[in-house]
N, C-alpha and C. Protein backbone atom coordinates (compact mmCIF):
# COMPACT_ATOMS: atom_id res chain seq x y z
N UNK A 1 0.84 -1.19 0.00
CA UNK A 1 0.00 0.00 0.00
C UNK A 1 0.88 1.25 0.00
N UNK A 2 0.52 2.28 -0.65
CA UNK A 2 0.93 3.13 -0.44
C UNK A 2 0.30 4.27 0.28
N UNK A 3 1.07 5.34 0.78
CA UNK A 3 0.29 6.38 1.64
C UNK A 3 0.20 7.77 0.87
N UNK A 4 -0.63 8.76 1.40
CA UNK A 4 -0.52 9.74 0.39
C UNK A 4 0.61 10.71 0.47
N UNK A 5 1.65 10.49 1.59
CA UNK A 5 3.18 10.99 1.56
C UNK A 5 3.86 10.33 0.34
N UNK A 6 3.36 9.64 -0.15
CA UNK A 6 4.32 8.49 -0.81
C UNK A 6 3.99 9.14 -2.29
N UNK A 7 3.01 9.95 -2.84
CA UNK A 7 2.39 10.37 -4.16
C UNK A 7 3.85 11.06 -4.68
N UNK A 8 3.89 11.41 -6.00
CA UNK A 8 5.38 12.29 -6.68
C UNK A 8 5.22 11.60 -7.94
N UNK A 9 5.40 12.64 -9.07
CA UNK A 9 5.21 12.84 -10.27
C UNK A 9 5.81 11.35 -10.78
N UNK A 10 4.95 10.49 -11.56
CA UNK A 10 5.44 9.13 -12.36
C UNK A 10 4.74 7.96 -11.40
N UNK A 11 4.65 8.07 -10.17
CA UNK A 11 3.99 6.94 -9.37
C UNK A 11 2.82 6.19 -9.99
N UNK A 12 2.91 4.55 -10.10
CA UNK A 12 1.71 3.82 -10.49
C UNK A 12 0.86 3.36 -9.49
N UNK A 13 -0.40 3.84 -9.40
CA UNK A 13 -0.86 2.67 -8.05
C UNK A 13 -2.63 2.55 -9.09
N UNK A 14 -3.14 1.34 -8.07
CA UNK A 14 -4.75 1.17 -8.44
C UNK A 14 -6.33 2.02 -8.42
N UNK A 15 -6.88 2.48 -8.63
CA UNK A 15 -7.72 3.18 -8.50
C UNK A 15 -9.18 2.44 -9.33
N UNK A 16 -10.02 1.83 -7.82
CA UNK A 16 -11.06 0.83 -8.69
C UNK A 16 -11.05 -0.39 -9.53
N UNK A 17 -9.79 -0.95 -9.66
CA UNK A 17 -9.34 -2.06 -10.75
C UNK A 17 -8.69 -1.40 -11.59
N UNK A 18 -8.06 -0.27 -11.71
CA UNK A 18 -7.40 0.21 -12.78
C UNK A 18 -6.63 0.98 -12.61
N UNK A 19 -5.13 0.91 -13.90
CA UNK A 19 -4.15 1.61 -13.23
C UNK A 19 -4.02 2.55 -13.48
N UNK A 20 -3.34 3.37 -12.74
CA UNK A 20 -3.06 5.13 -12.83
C UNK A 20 -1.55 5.17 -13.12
N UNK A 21 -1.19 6.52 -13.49
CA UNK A 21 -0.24 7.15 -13.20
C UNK A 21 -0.19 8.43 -12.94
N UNK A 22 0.47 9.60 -11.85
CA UNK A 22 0.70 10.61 -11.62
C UNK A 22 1.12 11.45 -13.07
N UNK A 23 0.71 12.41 -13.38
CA UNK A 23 1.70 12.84 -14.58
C UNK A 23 1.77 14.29 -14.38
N UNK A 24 0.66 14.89 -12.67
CA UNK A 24 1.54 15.75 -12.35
C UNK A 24 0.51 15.98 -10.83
N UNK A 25 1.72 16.77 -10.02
CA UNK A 25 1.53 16.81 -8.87
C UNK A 25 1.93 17.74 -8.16
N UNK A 26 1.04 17.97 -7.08
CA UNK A 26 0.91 19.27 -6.31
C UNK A 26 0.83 19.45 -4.61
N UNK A 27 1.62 19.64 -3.68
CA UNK A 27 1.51 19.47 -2.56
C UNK A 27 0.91 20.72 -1.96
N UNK A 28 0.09 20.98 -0.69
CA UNK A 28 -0.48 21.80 -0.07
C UNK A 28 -0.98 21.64 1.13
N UNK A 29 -0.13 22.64 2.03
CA UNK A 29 -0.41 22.39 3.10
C UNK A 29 -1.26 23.83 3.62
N UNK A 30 -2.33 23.88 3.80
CA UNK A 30 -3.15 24.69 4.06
C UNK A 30 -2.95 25.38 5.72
N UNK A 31 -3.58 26.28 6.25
CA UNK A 31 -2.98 26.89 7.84
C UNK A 31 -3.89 25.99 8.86
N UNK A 32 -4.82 25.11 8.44
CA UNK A 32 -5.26 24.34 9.74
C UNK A 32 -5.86 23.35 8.73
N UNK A 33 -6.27 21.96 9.69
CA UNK A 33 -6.54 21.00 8.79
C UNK A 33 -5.09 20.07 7.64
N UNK A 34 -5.66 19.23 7.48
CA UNK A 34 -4.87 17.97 6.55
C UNK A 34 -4.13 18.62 5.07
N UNK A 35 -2.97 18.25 5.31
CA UNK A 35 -2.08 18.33 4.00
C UNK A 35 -3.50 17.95 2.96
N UNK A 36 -2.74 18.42 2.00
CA UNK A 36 -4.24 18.19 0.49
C UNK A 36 -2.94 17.97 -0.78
N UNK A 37 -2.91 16.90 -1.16
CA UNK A 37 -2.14 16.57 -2.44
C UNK A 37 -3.39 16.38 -3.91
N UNK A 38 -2.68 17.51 -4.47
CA UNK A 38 -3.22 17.63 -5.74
C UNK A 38 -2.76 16.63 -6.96
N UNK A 39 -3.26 15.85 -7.70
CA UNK A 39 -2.69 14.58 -8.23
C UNK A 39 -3.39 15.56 -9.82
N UNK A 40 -2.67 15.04 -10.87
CA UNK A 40 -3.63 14.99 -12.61
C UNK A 40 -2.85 13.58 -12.43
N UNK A 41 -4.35 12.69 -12.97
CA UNK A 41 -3.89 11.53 -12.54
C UNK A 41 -4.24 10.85 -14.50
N UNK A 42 -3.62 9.68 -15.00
CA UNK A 42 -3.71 9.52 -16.56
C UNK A 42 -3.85 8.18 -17.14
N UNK A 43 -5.49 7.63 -16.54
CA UNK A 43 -5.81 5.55 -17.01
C UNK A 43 -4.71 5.36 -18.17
N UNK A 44 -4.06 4.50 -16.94
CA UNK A 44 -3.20 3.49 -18.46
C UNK A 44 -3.42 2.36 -18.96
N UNK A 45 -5.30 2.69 -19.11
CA UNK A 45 -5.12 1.78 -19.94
C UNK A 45 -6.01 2.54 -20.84
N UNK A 46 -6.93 3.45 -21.14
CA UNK A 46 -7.43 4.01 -21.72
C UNK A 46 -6.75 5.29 -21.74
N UNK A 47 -6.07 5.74 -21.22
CA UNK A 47 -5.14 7.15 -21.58
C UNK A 47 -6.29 8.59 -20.49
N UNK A 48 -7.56 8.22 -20.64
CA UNK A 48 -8.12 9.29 -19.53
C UNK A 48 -7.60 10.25 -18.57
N UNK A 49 -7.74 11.33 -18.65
CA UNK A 49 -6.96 12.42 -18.01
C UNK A 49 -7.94 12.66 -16.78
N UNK A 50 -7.26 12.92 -15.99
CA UNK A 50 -9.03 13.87 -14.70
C UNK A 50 -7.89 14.36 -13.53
N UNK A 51 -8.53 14.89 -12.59
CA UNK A 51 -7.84 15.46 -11.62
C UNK A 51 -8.23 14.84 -9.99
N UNK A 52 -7.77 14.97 -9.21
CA UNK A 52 -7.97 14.55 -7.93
C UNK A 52 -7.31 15.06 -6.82
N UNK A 53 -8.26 15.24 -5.81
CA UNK A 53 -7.27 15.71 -4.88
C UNK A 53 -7.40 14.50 -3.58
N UNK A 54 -6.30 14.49 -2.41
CA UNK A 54 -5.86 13.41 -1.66
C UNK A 54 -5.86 14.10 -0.58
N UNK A 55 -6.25 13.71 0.47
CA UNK A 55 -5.90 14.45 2.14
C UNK A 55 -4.51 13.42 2.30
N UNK A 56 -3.92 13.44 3.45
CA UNK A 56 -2.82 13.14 4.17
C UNK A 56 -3.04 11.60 4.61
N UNK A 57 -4.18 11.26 5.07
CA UNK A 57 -4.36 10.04 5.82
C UNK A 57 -4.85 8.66 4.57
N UNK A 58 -5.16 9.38 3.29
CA UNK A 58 -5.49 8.39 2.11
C UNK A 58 -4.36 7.29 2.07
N UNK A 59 -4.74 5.52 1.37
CA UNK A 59 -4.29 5.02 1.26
C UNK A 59 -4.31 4.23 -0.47
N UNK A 60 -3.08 4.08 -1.28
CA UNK A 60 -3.60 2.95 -2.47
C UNK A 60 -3.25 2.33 -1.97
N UNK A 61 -3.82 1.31 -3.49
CA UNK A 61 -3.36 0.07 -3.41
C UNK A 61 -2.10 0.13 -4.83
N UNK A 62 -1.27 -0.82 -4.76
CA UNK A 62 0.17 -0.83 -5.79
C UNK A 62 -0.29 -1.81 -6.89
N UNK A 63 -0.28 -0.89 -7.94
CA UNK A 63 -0.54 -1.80 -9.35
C UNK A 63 0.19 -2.92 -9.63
N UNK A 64 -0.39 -3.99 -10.07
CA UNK A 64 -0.08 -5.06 -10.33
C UNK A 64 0.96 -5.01 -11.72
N UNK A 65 2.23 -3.79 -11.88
CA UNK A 65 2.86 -4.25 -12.71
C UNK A 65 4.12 -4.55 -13.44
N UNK A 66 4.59 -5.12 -14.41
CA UNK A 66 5.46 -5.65 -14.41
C UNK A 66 5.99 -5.14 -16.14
N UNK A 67 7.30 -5.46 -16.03
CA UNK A 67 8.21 -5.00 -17.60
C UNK A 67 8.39 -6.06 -18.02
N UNK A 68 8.51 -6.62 -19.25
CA UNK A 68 9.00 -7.54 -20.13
C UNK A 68 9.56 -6.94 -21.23
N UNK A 69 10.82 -7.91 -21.38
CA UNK A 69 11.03 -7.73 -22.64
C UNK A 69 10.72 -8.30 -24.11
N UNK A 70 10.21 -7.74 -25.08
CA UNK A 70 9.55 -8.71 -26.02
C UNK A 70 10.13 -8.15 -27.28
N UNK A 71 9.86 -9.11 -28.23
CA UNK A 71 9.87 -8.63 -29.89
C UNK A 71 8.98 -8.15 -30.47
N UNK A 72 8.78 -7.54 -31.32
CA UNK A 72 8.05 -6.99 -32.27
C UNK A 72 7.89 -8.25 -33.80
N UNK A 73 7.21 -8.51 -33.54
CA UNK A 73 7.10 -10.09 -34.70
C UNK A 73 6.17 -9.02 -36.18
N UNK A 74 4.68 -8.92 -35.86
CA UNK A 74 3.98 -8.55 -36.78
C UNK A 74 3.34 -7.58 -36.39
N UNK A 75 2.39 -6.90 -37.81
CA UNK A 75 1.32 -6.13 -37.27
C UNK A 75 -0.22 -6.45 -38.27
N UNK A 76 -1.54 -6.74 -37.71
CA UNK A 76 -2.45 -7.04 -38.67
C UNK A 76 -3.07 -5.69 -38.89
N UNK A 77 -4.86 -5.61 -39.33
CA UNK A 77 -5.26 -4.68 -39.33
C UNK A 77 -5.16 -3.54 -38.28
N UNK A 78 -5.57 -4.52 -37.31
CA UNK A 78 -5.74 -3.59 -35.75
C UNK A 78 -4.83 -3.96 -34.72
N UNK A 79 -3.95 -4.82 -34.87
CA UNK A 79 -3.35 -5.24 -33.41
C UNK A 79 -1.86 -5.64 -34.03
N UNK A 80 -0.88 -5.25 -33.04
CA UNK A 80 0.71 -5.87 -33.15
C UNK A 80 0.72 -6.83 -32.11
N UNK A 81 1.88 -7.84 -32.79
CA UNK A 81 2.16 -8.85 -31.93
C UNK A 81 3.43 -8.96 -31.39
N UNK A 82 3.72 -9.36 -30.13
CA UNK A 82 5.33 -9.17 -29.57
C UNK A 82 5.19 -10.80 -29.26
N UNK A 83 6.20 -11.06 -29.11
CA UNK A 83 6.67 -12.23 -28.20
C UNK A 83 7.84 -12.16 -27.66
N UNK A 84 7.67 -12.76 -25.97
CA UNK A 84 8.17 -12.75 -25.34
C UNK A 84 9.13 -13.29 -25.08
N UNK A 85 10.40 -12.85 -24.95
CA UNK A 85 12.28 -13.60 -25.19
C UNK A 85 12.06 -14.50 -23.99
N UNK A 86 11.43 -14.40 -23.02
CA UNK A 86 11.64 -15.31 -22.02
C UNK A 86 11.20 -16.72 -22.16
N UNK A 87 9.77 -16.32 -22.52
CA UNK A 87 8.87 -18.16 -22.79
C UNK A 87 8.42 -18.16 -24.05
N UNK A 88 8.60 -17.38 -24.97
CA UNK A 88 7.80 -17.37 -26.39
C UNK A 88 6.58 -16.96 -26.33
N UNK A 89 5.49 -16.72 -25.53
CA UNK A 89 4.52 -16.13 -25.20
C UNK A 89 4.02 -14.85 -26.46
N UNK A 90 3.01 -15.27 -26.83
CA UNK A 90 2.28 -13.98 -27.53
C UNK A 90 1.53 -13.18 -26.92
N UNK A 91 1.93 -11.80 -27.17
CA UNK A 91 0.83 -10.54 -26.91
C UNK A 91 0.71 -9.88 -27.75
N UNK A 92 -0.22 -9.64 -27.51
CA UNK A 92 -1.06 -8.27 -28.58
C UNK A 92 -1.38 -7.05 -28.06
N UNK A 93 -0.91 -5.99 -29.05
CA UNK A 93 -1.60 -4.65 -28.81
C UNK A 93 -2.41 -3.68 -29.71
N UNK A 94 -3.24 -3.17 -29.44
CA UNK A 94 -3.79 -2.92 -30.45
C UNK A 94 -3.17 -1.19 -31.24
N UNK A 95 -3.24 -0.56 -32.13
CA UNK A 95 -2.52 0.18 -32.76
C UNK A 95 -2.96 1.35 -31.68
N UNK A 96 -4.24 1.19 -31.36
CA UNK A 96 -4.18 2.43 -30.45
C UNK A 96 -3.43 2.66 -29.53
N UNK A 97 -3.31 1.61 -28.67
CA UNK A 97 -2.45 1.34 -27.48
C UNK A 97 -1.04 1.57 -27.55
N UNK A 98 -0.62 1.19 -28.76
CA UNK A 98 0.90 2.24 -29.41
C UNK A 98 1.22 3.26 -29.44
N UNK A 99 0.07 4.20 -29.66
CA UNK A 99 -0.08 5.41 -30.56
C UNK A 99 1.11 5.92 -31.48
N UNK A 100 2.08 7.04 -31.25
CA UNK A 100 2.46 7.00 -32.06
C UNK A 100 4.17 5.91 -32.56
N UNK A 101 4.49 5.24 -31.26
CA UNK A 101 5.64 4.58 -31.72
C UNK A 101 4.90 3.34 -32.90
N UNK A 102 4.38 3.09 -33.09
CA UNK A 102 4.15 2.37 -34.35
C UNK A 102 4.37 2.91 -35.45
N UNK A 103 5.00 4.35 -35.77
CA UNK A 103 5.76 4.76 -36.66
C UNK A 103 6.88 4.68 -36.50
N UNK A 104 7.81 3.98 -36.06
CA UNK A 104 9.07 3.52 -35.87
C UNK A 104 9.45 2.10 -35.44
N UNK A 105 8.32 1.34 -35.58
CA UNK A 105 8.91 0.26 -34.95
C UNK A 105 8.81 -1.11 -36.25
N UNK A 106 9.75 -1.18 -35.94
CA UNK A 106 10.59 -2.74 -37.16
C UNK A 106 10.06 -4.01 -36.98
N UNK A 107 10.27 -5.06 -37.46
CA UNK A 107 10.36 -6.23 -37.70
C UNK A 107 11.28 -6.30 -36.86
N UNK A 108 10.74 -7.58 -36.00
CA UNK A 108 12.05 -7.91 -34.53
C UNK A 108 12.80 -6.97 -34.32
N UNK A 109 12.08 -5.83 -33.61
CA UNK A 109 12.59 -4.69 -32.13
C UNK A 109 12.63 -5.35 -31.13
N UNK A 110 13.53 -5.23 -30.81
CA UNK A 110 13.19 -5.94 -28.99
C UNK A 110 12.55 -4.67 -28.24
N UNK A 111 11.52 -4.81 -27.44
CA UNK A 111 10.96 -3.12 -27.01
C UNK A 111 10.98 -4.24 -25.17
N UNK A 112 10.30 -2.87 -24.50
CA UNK A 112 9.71 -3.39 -23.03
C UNK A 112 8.40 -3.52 -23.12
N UNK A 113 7.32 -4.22 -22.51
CA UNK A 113 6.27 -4.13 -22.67
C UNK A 113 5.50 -3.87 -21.42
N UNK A 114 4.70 -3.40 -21.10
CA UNK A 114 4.16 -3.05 -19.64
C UNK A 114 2.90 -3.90 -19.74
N UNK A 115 3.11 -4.76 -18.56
CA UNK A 115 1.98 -5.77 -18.23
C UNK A 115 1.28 -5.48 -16.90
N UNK A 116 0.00 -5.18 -17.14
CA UNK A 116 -1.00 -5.52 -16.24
C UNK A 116 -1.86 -6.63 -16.04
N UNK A 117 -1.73 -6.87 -15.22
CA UNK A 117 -1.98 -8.16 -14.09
C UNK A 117 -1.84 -9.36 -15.39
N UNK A 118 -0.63 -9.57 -15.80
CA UNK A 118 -0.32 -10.40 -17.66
C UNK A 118 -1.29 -9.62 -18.50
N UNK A 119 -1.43 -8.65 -18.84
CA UNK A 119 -2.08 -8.42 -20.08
C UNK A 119 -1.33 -6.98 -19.81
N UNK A 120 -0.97 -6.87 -21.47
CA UNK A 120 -0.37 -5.68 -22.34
C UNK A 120 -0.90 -4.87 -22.31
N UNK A 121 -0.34 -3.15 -21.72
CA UNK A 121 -1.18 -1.92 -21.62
C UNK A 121 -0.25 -0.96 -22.26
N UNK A 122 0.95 -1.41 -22.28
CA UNK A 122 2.05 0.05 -23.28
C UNK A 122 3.20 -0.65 -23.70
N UNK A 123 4.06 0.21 -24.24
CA UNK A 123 4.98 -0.58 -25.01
C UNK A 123 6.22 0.67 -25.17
N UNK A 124 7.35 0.30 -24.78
CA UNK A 124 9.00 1.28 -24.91
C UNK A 124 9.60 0.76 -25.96
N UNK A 125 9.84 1.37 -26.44
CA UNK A 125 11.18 1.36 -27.99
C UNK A 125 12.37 1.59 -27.36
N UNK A 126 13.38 0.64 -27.79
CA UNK A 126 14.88 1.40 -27.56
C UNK A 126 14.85 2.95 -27.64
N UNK A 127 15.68 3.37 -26.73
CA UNK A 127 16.18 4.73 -27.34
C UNK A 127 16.43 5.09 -28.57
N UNK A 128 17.02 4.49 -29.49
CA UNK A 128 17.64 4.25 -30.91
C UNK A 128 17.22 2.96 -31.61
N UNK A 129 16.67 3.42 -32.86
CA UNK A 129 16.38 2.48 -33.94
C UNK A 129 16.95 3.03 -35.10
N UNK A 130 17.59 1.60 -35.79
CA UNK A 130 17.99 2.07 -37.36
C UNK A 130 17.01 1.90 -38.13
N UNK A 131 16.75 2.80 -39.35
CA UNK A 131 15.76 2.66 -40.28
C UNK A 131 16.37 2.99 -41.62
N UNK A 132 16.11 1.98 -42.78
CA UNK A 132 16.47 2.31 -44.03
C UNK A 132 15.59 3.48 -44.68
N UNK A 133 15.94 4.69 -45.30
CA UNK A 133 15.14 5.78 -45.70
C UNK A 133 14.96 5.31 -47.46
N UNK A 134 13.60 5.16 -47.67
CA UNK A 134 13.07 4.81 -48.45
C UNK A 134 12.75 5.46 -49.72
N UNK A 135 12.53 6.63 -49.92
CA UNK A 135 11.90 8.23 -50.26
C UNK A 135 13.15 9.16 -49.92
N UNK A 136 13.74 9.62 -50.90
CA UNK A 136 14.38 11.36 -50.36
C UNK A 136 14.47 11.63 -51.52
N UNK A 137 14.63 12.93 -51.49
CA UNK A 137 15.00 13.78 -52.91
C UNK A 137 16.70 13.65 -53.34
N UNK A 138 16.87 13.93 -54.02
CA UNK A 138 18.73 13.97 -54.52
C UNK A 138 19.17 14.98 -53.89
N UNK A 139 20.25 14.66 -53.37
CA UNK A 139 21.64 15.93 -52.95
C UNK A 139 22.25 16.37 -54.18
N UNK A 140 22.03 17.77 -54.31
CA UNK A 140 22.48 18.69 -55.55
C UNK A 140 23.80 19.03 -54.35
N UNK A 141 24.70 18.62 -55.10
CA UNK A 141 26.19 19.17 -54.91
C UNK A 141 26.19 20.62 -54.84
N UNK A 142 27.05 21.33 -53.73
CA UNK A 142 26.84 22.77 -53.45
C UNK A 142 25.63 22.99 -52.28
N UNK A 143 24.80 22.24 -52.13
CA UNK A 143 23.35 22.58 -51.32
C UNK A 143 24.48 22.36 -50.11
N UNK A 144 25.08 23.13 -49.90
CA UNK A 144 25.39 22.30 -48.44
C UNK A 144 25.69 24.30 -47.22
N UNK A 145 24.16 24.60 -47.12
CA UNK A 145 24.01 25.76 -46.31
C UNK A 145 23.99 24.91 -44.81
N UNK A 146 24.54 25.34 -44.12
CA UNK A 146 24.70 24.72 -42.58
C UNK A 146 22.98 24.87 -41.73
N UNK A 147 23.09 23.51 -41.62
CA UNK A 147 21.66 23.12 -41.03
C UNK A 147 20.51 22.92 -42.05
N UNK A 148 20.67 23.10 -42.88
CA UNK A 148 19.96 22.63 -43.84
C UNK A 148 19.26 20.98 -43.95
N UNK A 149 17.89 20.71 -44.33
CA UNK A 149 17.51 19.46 -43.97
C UNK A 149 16.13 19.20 -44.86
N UNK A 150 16.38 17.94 -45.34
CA UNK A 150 15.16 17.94 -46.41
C UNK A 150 14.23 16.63 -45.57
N UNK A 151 12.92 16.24 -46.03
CA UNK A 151 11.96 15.03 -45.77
C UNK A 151 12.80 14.30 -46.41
N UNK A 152 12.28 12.73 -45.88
CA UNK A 152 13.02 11.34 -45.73
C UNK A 152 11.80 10.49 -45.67
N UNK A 153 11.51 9.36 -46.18
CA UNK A 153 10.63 8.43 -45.87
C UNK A 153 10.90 7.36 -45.69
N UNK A 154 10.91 6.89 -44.30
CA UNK A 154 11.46 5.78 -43.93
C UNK A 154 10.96 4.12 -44.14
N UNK A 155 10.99 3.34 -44.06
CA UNK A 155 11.22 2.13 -44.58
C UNK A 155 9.61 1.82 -43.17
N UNK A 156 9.41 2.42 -42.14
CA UNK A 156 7.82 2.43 -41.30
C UNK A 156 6.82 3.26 -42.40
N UNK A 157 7.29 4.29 -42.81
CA UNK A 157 6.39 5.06 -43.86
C UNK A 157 6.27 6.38 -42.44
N UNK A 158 7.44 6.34 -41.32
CA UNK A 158 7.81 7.31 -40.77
C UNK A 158 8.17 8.61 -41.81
N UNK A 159 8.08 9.63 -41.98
CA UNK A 159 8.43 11.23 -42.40
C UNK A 159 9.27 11.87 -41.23
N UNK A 160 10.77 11.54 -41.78
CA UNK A 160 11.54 12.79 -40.38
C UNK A 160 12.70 13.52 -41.73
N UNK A 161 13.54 14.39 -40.86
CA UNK A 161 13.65 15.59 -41.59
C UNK A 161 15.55 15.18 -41.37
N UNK A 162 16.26 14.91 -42.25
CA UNK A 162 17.28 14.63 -42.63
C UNK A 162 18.44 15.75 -43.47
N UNK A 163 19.78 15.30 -42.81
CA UNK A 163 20.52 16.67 -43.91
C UNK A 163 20.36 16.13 -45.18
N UNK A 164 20.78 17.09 -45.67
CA UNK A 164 20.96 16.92 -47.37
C UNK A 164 21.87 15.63 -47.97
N UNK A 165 22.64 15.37 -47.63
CA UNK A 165 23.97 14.15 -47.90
C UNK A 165 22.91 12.85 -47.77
N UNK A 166 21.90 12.48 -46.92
CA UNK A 166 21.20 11.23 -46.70
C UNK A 166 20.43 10.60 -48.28
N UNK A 167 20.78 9.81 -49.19
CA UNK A 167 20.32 9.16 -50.02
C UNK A 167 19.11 8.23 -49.27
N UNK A 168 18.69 7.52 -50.94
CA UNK A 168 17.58 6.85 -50.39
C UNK A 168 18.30 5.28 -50.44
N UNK A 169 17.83 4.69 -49.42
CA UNK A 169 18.26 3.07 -49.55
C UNK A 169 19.39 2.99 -48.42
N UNK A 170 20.00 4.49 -47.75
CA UNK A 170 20.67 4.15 -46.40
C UNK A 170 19.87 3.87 -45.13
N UNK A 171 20.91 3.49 -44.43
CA UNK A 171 20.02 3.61 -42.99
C UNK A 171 20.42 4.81 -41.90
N UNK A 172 19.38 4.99 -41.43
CA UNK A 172 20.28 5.92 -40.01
C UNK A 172 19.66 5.62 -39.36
N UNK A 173 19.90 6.11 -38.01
CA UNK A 173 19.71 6.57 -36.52
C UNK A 173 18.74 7.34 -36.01
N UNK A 174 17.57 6.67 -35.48
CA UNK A 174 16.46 7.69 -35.28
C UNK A 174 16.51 7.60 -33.76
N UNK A 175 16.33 8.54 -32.84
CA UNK A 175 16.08 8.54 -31.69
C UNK A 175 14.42 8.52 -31.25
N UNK A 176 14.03 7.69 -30.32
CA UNK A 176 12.60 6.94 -30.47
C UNK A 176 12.05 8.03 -29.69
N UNK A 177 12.86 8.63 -28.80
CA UNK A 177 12.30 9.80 -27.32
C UNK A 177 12.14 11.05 -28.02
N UNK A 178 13.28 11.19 -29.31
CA UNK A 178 12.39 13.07 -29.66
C UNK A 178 11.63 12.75 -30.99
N UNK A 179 12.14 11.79 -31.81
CA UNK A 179 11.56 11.40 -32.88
C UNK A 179 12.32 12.17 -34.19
N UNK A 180 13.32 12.26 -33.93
CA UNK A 180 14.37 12.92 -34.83
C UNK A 180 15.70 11.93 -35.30
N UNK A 181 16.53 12.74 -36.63
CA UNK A 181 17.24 11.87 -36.85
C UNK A 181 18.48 12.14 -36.08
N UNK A 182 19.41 10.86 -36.04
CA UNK A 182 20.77 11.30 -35.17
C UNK A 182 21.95 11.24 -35.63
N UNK A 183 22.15 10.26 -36.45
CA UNK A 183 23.15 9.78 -37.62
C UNK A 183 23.03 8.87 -38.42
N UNK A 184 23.91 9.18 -39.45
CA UNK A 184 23.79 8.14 -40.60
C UNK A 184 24.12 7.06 -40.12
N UNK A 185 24.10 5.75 -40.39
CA UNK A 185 24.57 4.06 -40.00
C UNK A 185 25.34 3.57 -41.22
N UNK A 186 26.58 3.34 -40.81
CA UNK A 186 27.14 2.00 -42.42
C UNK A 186 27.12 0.72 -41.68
N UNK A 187 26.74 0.36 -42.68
CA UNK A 187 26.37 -1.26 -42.37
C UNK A 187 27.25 -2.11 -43.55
């Protein structure tokens, strides 16, 4: 269990059968009467935003959850499938539940997967994925003004913004946390 001293921005606990996370937080101690912790609290499993406030003496309960590491195998109409490096185990998520890292994610990624009580509610990408760029325009010799950067279409049907020197059919370096490119890759 946790207590409501224990609340601070990122904390998971239960609320009704379902899990939360803090995604921002507010302490207040008023001139008489109970500390009052201000929570924006964010269903992970439906994404739901709302607000709440906590006196001092409140108690949760600690979400049932756990990290795995899995692959990225397929994707159908509506749902991706991982399996799990540990037992081979299949899960599914559905594209919503991705949101937008399913524009970066490959054929066998190893990602983390966030399990509630065994069932799949989110999903982490490496920091860094290579992607072959599929789509670019030609580097005209001379274009080379500092910082300069043209569209790229990556081999997800990702759109990120590349220098001029990047041909089509290389790979580079996408960083999964800003969603930008980082460097070219020789392979």
């Amino acid at each position: 269990m946790y207590l409501a001293s224990d609340l601070r921005k990122g904390l998971k606990f239960e609320i009704d059968g379902e899990p939360y996370v803090i995604i921002n937080f507010e302490f207040k101690k008023p001139g008489k009467g109970q500390s009052l912790y201000k929570c924006k609290l964010k269903n992970m499993i439906t994404g739901n935003l709302f607000e709440r406030t906590y006196r001092s003496g409140d108690k949760f309960k600690r979400a049932d959850l756990e990290e795995q590491e899995m692959e990225y195998l397929y994707a159908d109409r509506d749902n991706c499938c991982f399996m799990s490096t540990a037992n081979y185990e299949q899960h599914f998520l559905s594209k919503d539940q991705l949101g937008d890292a399913i524009d970066l994610l490959k054929d066998n990624t190893i990602c983390t997967i966030l399990l509630y009580n065994g069932h799949p509610i989110g999903v982490t990408l490496p920091n860094f994925v290579n992607l072959e760029v599929m789509e670019s325009e030609p580097w005209a010799k001379g274009d080379t003004a500092t910082g300069s950067t043209k569209p790229a279409i990556l081999e997800t049907g990702f759109e990120v913004q590349v220098p001029p020197f990047i041909d089509q059919g290389q790979m580079v370096k996408i960083d999964t946390r800003t969603r930008e490119y980082v460097e070219r890759v020789n392979e």
